[in-house]
Protein backbone atom coordinates (compact mmCIF):
# COMPACT_ATOMS: atom_id res chain seq x y z
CA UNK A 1 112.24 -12.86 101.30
CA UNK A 2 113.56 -16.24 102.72
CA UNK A 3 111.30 -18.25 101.16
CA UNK A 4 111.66 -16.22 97.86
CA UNK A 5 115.85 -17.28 98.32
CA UNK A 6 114.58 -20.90 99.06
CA UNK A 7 112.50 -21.29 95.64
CA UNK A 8 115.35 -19.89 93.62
CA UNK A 9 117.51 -22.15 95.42
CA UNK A 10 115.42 -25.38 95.18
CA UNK A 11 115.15 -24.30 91.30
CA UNK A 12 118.74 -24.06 90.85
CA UNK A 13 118.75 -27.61 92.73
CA UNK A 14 116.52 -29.18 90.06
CA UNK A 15 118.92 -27.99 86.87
CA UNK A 16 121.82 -28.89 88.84
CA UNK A 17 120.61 -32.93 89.30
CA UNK A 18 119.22 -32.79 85.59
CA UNK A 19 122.29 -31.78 83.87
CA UNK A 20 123.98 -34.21 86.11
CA UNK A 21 121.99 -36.69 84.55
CA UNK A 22 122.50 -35.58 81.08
CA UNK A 23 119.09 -33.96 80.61
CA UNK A 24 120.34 -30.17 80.45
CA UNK A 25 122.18 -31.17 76.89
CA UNK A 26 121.89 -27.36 75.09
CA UNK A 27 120.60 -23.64 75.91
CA UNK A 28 117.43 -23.35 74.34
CA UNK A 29 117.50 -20.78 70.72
CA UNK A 30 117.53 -17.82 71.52
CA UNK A 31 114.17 -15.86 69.87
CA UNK A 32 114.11 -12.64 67.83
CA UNK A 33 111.01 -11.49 66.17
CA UNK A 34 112.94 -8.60 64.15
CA UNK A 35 116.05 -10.31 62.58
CA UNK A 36 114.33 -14.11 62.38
CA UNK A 37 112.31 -15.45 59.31
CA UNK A 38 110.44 -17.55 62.21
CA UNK A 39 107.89 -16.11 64.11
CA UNK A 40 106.42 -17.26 68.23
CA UNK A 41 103.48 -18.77 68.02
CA UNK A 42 100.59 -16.49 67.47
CA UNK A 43 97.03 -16.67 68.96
CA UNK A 44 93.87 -17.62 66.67
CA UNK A 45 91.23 -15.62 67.08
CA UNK A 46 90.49 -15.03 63.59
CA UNK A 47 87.08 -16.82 62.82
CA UNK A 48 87.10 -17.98 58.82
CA UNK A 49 84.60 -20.35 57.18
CA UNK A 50 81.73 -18.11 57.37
CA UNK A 51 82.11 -18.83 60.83
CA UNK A 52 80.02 -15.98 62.88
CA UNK A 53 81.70 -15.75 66.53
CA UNK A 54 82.44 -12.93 68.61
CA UNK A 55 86.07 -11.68 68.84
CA UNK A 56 87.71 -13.14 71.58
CA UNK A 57 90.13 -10.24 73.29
CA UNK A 58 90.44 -12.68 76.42
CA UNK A 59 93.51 -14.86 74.20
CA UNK A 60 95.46 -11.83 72.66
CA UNK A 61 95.27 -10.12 75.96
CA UNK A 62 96.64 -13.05 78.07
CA UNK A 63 99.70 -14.24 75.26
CA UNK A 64 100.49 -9.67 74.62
CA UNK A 65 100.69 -8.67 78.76
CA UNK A 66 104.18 -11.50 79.04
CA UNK A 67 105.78 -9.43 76.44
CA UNK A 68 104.94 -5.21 77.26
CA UNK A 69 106.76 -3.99 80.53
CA UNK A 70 107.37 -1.08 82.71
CA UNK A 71 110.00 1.19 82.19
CA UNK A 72 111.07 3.91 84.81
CA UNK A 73 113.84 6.16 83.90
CA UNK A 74 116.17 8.76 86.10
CA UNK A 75 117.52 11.80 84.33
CA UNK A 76 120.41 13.46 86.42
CA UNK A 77 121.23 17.60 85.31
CA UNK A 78 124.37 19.05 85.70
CA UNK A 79 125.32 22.01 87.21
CA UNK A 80 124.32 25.27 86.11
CA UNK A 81 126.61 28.50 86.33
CA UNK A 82 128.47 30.88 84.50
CA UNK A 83 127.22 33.91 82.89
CA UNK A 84 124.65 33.43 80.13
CA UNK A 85 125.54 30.11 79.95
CA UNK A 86 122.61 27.28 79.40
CA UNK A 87 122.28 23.99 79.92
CA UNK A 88 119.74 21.90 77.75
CA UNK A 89 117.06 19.79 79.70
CA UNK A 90 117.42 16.67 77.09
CA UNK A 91 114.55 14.83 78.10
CA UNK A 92 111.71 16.87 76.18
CA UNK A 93 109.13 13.73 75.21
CA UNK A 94 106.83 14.10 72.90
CA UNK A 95 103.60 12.36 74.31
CA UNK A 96 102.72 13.79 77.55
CA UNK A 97 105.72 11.55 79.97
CA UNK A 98 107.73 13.72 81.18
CA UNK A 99 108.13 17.38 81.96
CA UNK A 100 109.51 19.80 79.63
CA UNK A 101 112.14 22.39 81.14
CA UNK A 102 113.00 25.89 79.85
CA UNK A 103 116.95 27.03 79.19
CA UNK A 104 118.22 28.32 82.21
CA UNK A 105 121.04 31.08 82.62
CA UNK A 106 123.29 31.58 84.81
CA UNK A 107 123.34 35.20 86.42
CA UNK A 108 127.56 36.01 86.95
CA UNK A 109 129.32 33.29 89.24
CA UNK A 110 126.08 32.03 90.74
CA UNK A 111 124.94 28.64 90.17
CA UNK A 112 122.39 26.39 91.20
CA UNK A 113 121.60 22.14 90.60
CA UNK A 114 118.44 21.29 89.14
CA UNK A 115 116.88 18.42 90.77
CA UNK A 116 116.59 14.82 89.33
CA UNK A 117 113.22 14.04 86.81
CA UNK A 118 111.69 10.57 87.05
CA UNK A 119 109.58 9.41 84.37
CA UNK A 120 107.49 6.00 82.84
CA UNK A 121 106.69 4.37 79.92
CA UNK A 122 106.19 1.25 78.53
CA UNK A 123 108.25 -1.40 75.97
CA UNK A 124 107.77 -4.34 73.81
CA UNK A 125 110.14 -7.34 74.17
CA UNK A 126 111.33 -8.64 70.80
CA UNK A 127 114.06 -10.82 71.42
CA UNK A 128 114.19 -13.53 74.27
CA UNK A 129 117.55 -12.42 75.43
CA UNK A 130 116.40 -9.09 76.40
CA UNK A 131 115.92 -6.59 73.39
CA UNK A 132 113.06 -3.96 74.17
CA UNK A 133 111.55 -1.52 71.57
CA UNK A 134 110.42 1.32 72.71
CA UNK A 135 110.15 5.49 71.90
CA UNK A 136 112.50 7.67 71.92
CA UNK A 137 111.19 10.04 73.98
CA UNK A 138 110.90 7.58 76.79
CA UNK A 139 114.80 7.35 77.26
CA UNK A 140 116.23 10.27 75.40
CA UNK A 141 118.80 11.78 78.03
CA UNK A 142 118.07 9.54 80.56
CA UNK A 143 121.07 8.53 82.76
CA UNK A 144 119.44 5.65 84.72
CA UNK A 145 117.06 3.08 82.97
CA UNK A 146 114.83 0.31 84.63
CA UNK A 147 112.96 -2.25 83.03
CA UNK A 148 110.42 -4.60 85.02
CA UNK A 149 108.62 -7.46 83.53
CA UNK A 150 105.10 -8.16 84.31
CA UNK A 151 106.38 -11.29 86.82
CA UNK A 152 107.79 -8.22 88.69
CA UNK A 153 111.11 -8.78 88.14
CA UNK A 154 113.69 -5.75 87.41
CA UNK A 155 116.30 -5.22 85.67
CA UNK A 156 118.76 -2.21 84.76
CA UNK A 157 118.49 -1.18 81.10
CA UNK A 158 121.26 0.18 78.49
CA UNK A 159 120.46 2.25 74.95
CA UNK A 160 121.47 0.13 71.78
CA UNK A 161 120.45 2.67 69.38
CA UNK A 162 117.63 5.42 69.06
CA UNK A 163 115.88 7.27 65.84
CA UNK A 164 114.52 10.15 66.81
CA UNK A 165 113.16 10.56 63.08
CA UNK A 166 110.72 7.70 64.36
CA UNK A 167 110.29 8.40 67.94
CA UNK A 168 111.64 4.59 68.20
CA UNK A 169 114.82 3.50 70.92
CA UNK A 170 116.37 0.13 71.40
CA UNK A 171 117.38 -0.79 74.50
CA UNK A 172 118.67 -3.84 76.41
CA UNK A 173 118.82 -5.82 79.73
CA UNK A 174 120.59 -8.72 80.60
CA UNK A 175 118.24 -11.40 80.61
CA UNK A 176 117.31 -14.68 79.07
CA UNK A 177 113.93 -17.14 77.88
CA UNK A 178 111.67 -13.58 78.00
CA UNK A 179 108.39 -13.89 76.22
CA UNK A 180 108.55 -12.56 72.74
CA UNK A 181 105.85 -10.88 71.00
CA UNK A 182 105.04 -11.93 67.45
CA UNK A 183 104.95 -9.01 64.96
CA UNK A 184 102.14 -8.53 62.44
CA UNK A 185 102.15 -6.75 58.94
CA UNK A 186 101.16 -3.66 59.81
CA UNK A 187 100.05 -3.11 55.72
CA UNK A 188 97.50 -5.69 56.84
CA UNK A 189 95.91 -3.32 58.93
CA UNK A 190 92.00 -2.15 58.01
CA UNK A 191 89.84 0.67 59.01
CA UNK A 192 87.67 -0.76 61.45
CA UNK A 193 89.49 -3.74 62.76
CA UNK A 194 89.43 -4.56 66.54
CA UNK A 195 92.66 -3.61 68.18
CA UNK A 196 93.88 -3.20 71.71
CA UNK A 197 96.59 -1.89 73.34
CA UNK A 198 98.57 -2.69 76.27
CA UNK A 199 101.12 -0.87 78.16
CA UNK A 200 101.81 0.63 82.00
CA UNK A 201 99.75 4.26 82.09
CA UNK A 202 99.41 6.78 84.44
CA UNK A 203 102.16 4.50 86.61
CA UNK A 204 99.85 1.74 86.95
CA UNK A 205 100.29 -2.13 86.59
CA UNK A 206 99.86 -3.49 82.85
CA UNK A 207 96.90 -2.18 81.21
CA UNK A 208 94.59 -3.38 78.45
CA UNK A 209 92.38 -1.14 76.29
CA UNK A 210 90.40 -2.55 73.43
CA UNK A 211 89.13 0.12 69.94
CA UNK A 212 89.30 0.11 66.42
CA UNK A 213 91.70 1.24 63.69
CA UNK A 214 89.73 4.69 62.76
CA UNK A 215 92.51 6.11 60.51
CA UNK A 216 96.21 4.68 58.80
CA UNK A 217 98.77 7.02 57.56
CA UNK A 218 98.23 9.88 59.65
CA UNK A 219 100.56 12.66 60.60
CA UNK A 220 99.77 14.96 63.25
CA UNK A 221 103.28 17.27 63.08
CA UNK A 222 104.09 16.55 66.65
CA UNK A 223 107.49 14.77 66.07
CA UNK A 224 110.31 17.59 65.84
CA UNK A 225 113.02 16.05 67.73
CA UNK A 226 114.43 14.57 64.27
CA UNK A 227 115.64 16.52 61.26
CA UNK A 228 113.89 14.52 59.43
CA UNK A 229 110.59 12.99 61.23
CA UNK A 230 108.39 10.44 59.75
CA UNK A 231 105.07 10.63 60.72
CA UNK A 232 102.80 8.22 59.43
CA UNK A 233 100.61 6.63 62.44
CA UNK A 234 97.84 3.59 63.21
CA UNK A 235 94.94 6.05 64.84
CA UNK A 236 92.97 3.96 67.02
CA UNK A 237 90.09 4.75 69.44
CA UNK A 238 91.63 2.52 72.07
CA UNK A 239 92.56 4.39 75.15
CA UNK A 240 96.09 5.16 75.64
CA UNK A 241 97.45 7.65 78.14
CA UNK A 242 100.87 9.17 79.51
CA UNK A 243 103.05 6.24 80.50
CA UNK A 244 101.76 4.38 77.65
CA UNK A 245 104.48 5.06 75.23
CA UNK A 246 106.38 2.77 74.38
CA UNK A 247 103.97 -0.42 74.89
CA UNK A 248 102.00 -2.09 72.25
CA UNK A 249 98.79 -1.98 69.94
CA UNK A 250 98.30 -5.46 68.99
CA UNK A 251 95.61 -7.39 66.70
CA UNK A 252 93.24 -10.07 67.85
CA UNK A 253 95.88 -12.39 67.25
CA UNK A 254 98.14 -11.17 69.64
CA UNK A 255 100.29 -10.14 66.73
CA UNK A 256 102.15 -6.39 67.37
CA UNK A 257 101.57 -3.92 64.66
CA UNK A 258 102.10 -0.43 66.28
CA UNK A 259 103.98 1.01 68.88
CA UNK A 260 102.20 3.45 71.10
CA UNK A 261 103.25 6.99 70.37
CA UNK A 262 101.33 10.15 71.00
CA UNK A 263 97.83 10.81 71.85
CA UNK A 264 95.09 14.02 71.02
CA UNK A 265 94.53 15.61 73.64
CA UNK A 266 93.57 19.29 74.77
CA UNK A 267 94.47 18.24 78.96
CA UNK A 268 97.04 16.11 78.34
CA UNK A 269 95.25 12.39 78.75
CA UNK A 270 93.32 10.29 76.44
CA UNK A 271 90.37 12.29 74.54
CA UNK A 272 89.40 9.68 72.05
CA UNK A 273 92.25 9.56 69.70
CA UNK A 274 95.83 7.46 69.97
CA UNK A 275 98.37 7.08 67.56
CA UNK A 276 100.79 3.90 67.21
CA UNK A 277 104.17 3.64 64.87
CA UNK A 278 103.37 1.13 62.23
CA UNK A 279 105.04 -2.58 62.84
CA UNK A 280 106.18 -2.44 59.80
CA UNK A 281 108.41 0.74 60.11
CA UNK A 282 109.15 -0.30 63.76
CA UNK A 283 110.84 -3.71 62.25
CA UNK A 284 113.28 -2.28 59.61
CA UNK A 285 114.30 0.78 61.79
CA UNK A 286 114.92 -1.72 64.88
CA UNK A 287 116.40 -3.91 62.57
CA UNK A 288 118.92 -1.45 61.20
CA UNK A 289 120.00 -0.44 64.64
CA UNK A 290 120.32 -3.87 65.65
CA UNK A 291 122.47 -5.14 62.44
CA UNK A 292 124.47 -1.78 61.85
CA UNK A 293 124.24 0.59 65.23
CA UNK A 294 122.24 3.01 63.25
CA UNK A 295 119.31 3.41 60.62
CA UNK A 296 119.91 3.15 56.92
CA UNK A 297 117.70 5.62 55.71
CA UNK A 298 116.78 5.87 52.00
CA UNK A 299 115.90 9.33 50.69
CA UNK A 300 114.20 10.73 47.68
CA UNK A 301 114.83 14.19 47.78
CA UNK A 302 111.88 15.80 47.32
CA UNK A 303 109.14 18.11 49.13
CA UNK A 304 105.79 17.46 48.78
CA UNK A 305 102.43 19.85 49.20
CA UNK A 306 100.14 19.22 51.64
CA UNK A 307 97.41 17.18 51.67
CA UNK A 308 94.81 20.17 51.33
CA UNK A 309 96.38 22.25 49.20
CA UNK A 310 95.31 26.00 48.78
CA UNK A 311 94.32 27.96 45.71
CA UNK A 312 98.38 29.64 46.23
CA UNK A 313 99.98 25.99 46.48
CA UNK A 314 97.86 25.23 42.79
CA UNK A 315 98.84 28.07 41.22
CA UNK A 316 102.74 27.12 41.81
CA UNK A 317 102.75 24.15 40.97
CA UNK A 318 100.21 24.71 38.04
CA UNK A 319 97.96 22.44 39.11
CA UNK A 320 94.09 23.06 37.07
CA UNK A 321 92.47 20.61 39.11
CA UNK A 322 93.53 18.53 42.01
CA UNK A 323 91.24 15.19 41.27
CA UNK A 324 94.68 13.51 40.86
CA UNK A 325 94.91 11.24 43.76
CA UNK A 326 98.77 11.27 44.28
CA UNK A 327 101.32 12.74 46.35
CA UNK A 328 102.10 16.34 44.26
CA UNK A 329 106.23 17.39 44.34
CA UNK A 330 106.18 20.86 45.54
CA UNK A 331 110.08 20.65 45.08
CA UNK A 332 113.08 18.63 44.24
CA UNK A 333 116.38 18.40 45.36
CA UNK A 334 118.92 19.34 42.20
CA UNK A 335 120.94 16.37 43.65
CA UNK A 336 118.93 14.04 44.71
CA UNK A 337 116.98 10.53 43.76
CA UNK A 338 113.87 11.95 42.34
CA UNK A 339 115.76 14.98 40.11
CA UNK A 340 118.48 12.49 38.81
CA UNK A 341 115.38 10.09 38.18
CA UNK A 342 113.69 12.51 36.00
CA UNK A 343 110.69 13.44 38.53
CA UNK A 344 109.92 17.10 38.23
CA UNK A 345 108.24 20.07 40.50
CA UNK A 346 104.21 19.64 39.52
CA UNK A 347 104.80 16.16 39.41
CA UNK A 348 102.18 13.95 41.58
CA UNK A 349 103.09 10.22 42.74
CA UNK A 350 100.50 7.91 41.89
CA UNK A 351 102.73 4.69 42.53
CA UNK A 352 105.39 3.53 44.96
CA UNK A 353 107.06 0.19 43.24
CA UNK A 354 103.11 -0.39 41.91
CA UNK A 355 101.28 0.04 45.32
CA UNK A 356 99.07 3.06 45.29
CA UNK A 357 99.94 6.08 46.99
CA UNK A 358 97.27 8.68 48.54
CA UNK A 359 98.65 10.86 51.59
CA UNK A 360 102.02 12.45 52.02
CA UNK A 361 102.71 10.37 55.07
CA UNK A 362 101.90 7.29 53.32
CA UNK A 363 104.74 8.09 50.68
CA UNK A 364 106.97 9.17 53.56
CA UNK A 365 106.33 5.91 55.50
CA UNK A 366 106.98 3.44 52.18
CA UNK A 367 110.24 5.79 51.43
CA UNK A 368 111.56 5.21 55.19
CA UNK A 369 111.05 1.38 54.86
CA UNK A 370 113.74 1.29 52.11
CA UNK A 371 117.55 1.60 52.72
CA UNK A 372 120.54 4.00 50.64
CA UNK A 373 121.15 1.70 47.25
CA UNK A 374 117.60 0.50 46.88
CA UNK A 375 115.88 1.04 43.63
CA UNK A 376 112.05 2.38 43.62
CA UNK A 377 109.61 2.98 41.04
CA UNK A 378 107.58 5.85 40.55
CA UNK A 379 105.05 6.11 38.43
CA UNK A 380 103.27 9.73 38.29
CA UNK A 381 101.02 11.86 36.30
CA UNK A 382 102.30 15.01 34.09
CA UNK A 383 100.42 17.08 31.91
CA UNK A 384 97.43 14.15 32.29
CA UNK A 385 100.16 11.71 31.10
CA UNK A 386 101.23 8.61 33.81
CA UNK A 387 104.60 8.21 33.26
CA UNK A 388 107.13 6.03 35.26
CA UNK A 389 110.99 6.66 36.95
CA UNK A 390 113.03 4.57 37.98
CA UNK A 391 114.97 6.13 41.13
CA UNK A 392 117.64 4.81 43.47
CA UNK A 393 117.35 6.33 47.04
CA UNK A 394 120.54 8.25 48.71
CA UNK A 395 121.68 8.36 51.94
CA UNK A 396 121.34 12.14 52.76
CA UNK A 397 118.21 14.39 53.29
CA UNK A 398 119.12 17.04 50.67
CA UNK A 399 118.29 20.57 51.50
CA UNK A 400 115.72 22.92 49.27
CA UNK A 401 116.47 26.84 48.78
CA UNK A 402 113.12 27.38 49.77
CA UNK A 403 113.07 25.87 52.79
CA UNK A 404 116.37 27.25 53.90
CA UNK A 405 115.00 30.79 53.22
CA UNK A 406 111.45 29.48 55.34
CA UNK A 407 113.44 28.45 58.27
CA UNK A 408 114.99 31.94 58.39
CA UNK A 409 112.17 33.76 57.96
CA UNK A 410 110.34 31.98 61.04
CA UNK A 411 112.92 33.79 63.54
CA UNK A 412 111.42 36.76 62.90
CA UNK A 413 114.37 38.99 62.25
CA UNK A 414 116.11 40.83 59.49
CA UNK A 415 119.37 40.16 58.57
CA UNK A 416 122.87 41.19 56.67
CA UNK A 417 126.44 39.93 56.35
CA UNK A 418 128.77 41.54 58.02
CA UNK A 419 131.76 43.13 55.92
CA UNK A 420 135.39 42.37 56.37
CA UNK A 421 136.18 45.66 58.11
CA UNK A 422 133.82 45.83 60.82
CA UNK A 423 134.78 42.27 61.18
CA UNK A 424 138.46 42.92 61.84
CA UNK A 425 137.20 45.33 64.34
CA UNK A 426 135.09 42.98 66.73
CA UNK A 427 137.91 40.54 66.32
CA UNK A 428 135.83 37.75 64.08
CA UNK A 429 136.13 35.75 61.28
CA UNK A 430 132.77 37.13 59.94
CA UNK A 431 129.33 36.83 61.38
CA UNK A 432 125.62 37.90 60.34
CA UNK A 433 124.22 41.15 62.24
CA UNK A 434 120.94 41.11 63.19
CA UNK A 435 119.28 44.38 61.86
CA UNK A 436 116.05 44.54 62.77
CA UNK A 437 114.02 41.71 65.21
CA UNK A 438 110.44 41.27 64.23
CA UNK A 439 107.45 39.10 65.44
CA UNK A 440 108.91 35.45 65.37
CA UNK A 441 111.46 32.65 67.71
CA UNK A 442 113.72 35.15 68.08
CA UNK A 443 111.01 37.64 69.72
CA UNK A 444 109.55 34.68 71.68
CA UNK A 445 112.30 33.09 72.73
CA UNK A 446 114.97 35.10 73.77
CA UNK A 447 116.37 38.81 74.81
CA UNK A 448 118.14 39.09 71.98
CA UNK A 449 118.88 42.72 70.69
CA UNK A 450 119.45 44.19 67.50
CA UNK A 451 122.91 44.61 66.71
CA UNK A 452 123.89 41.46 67.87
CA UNK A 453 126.29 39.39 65.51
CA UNK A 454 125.53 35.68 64.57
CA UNK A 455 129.22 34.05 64.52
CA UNK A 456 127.76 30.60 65.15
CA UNK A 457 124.84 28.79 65.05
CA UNK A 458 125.19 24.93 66.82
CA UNK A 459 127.95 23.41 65.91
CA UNK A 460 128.33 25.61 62.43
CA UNK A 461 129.90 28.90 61.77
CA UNK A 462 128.14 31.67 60.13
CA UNK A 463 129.97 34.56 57.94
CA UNK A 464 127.09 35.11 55.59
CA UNK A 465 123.29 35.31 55.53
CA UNK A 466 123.69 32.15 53.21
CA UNK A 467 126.00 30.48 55.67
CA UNK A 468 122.95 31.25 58.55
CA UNK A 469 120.28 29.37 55.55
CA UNK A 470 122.56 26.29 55.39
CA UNK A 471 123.31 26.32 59.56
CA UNK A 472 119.58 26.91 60.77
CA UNK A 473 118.72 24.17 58.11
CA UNK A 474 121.54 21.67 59.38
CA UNK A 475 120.27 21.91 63.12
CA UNK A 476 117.45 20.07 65.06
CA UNK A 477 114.56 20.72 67.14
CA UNK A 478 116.82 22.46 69.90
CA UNK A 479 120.33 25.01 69.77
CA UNK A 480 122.12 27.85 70.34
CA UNK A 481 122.74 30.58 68.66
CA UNK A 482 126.33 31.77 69.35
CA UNK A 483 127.73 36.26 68.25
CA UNK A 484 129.06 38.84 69.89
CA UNK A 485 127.66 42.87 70.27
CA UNK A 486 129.56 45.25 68.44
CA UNK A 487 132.33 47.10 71.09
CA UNK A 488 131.92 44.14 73.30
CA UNK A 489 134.51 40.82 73.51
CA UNK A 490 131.85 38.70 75.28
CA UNK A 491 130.60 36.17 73.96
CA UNK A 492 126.73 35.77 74.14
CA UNK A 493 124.31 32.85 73.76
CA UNK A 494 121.40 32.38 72.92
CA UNK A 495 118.73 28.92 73.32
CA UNK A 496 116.11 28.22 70.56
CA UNK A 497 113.67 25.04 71.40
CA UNK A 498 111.34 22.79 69.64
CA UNK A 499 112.30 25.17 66.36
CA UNK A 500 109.92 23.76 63.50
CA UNK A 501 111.66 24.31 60.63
């Protein structure tokens, strides 16, 4: 330790007699790779010229490890009591980091502290004065944050911003001259291309894993912390496990263009298949929440059908054949981008401002990338006729009738609205009884009897069954469900989690 306190000193010695001699003239510019035009100096590994060389891994490696660290996060509860009250574990990841915890209740006056949770994952610096992308799920709801660099030093980390749409966070630690990692164009990614990814797994030191790009634009539905999740991932064969999160998936130039996300697993670990937020997407969402606090999210305002589409699906949307290769609008919001443009249910999207478009997730993804204000093109196929909107995105995710009444349907129950005289007799404004309680959330997830009487659901109150559509569509992945019983003042709640609406 003392002669750790002597080299700093001696250091500190050397700057001192420099700038006494006029050499220490200016701080050097401070490096961004998300808001600068500039980029850091990349690595060339590329071989051109009909040159035939092997890849060289050895370069990217050594310029990527500088720029991924460690991060270790604390996550403090509260105190649970009261009766049938819950408290929320908000640190539910998505990839495999941390542990997930069930709503507990309280049981009268009796109460009880659940112990501290202690997680890893991994980051990407971006800025030489300390900015750090990383997931989401890494740092959602945790109260203590620490970052250390791969020359061991550590610091204590704050949250800029997250986007839990993304599964991307922002966060920050007061440093200075970090090693910044240049960002590639992620649409410059190919099937096939050597990749590797670095990050701090399983709680080790910094790890590098080499693979291939085996699939672009995939979406494996595990995202549903955000009411709105884009999905739209770099698969890659190289291995990535928990703790990973968070770090990079870089090219053989050392150039980042994914962030680590989620793996497929059936134990939990790596099984052959990783998945990695495109660069791209990474950049404008980062660079939203580091220009404006938050992300300026276009939207279209439409649903669209799956990918594999059953004979039902073609029969609704009147589809004869499904050689189209498009994005087919199962629905469109009355209010929305794509309506006011002119784009119709039945209608498939061939063309994003020109560029082809083939999967869902790859319309989702280009959509994302855009901001409120910004005009797209569309150019789609109707009745065997390509025909072309112009739209200009909004600022709101509108909400379908369809999807209102699907989200309803999935808690399993049957509902009506209460009248105005039973109302006035269990003291409410209004509420939705629960009639009958089928196979569904409800069922799965709660004690919940019939009889009970939705008055609230989150933050929203509910005095008809079309109130409860509008409030179960408004909420996220996790909240309660709020009512009384009939001949009964107290009030009862009830926890719903990871509801997939």
């Amino acid at each position: 330790m003392k002669g750790r306190l002597s080299i700093i000193a001696f250091a500190a010695g050397i700057i001192t007699t420099a700038a006494a001699y006029g050499l220490w003239t200016h701080s050097p510019k401070t490096e961004n790779s998300i808001l600068d035009n500039t980029k850091p100096t990349i690595v060339n590994t590329a071989f051109t010229n009909g040159t035939v060389a092997p890849v060289d891994f050895e370069k990217a490696a050594t310029s990527a490890v500088p720029s991924v660290v460690h991060i270790r996060t604390t996550t403090k509860f509260k105190q649970v009591a009261g009766k049938r009250g819950t408290e929320q574990d908000p640190f539910g990841g998505m990839f495999g980091d941390n542990d997930f915890f069930k709503r507990f209740f309280g049981d009268g006056a009796q109460g009880f502290q659940q112990p501290e949770q202690r997680a890893s994952g991994s980051g990407v610096i971006i800025s030489s004065d300390g900015y750090i992308v990383t997931n989401n799920h890494v740092v959602d709801g945790a109260t203590d944050i620490s970052v250390t660099l791969n020359d061991r030093n550590s610091y204590k980390a704050k949250v800029i911003g997250t986007d839990p749409n993304t599964d991307l966070a922002l966060i920050k630690i007061d440093a200075k001259g970090l090693k910044v990692m240049p960002i590639g164009n992620s649409d410059d990614v190919h099937l096939g291309q050597w990749v590797l990814a670095v990050g701090y797994p399983l709680n080790l030191d910094v790890t590098v894993t080499q693979g291939i790009v085996s699939a672009k634009s995939r979406n494996i539905g595990i995202n549903r912390e955000g009411s709105a999740p884009v999905e739209a991932f770099i698969q890659t064969d190289a291995a990535v496990n928990p703790g990973s999160s968070g770090g990079a998936l870089i090219n053989t130039n050392g150039e980042l263009i994914g962030i680590n996300a989620a793996i497929a697993s059936p134990t939990g670990s790596y099984a052959g298949y990783a998945y990695s937020i495109p660069s791209n997407l990474m950049k404008k969402v980062i660079g939203d929440i580091m220009k404006y606090g938050s992300v300026q999210r276009g939207y279209l305002g439409i649903s669209m059908a799956p990918d594999e589409m059953n004979d039902a699906v073609k029969k609704q949307l009147g589809i004869a054949n499904d050689d189209i290769d498009g994005v087919w609008v199962m629905e469109t919001d009355p209010k929305g981008a794509a309506a006011e443009a002119g784009i119709k249910k039945g209608d498939a999207i061939i063309k994003v401002n020109g560029e082809a478009v083939h999967k869902d997730a790859q319309l989702s993804e280009m959509i994302a990338r855009m901001k409120p204000g910004d005009k797209v093109s569309l150019t789609v196929i109707r009745n065997k006729e390509e025909k072309t909107f112009d739209a200009v995105l909004k600022n709101k995710l509108g909400t379908f009738a369809s999807q209102e009444t699907a989200a309803v349907q999935s808690l399993g129950a049957e509902f009506s609205t209460v009248n105005k005289e039973d109302a006035a007799k269990m003291k409410i404004a209004g509420g939705v009884q629960v009639v009958k309680i089928n196979d569904g959330v409800i069922a799965d997830q709660t004690n919940m009897r019939p009889g009970f009487v939705i008055t609230k659901v989150g933050n929203d109150a509910v005095k008809s069954v079309d109130d409860l559509k509008q409030a179960i569509g408004h909420q996220d992945a996790n909240f309660q469900i709020q009512g009384v019983y009939p001949g009964s003042s107290e009030v009862y709640y009830y926890g719903i989690n990871d509801f997939k609406k």
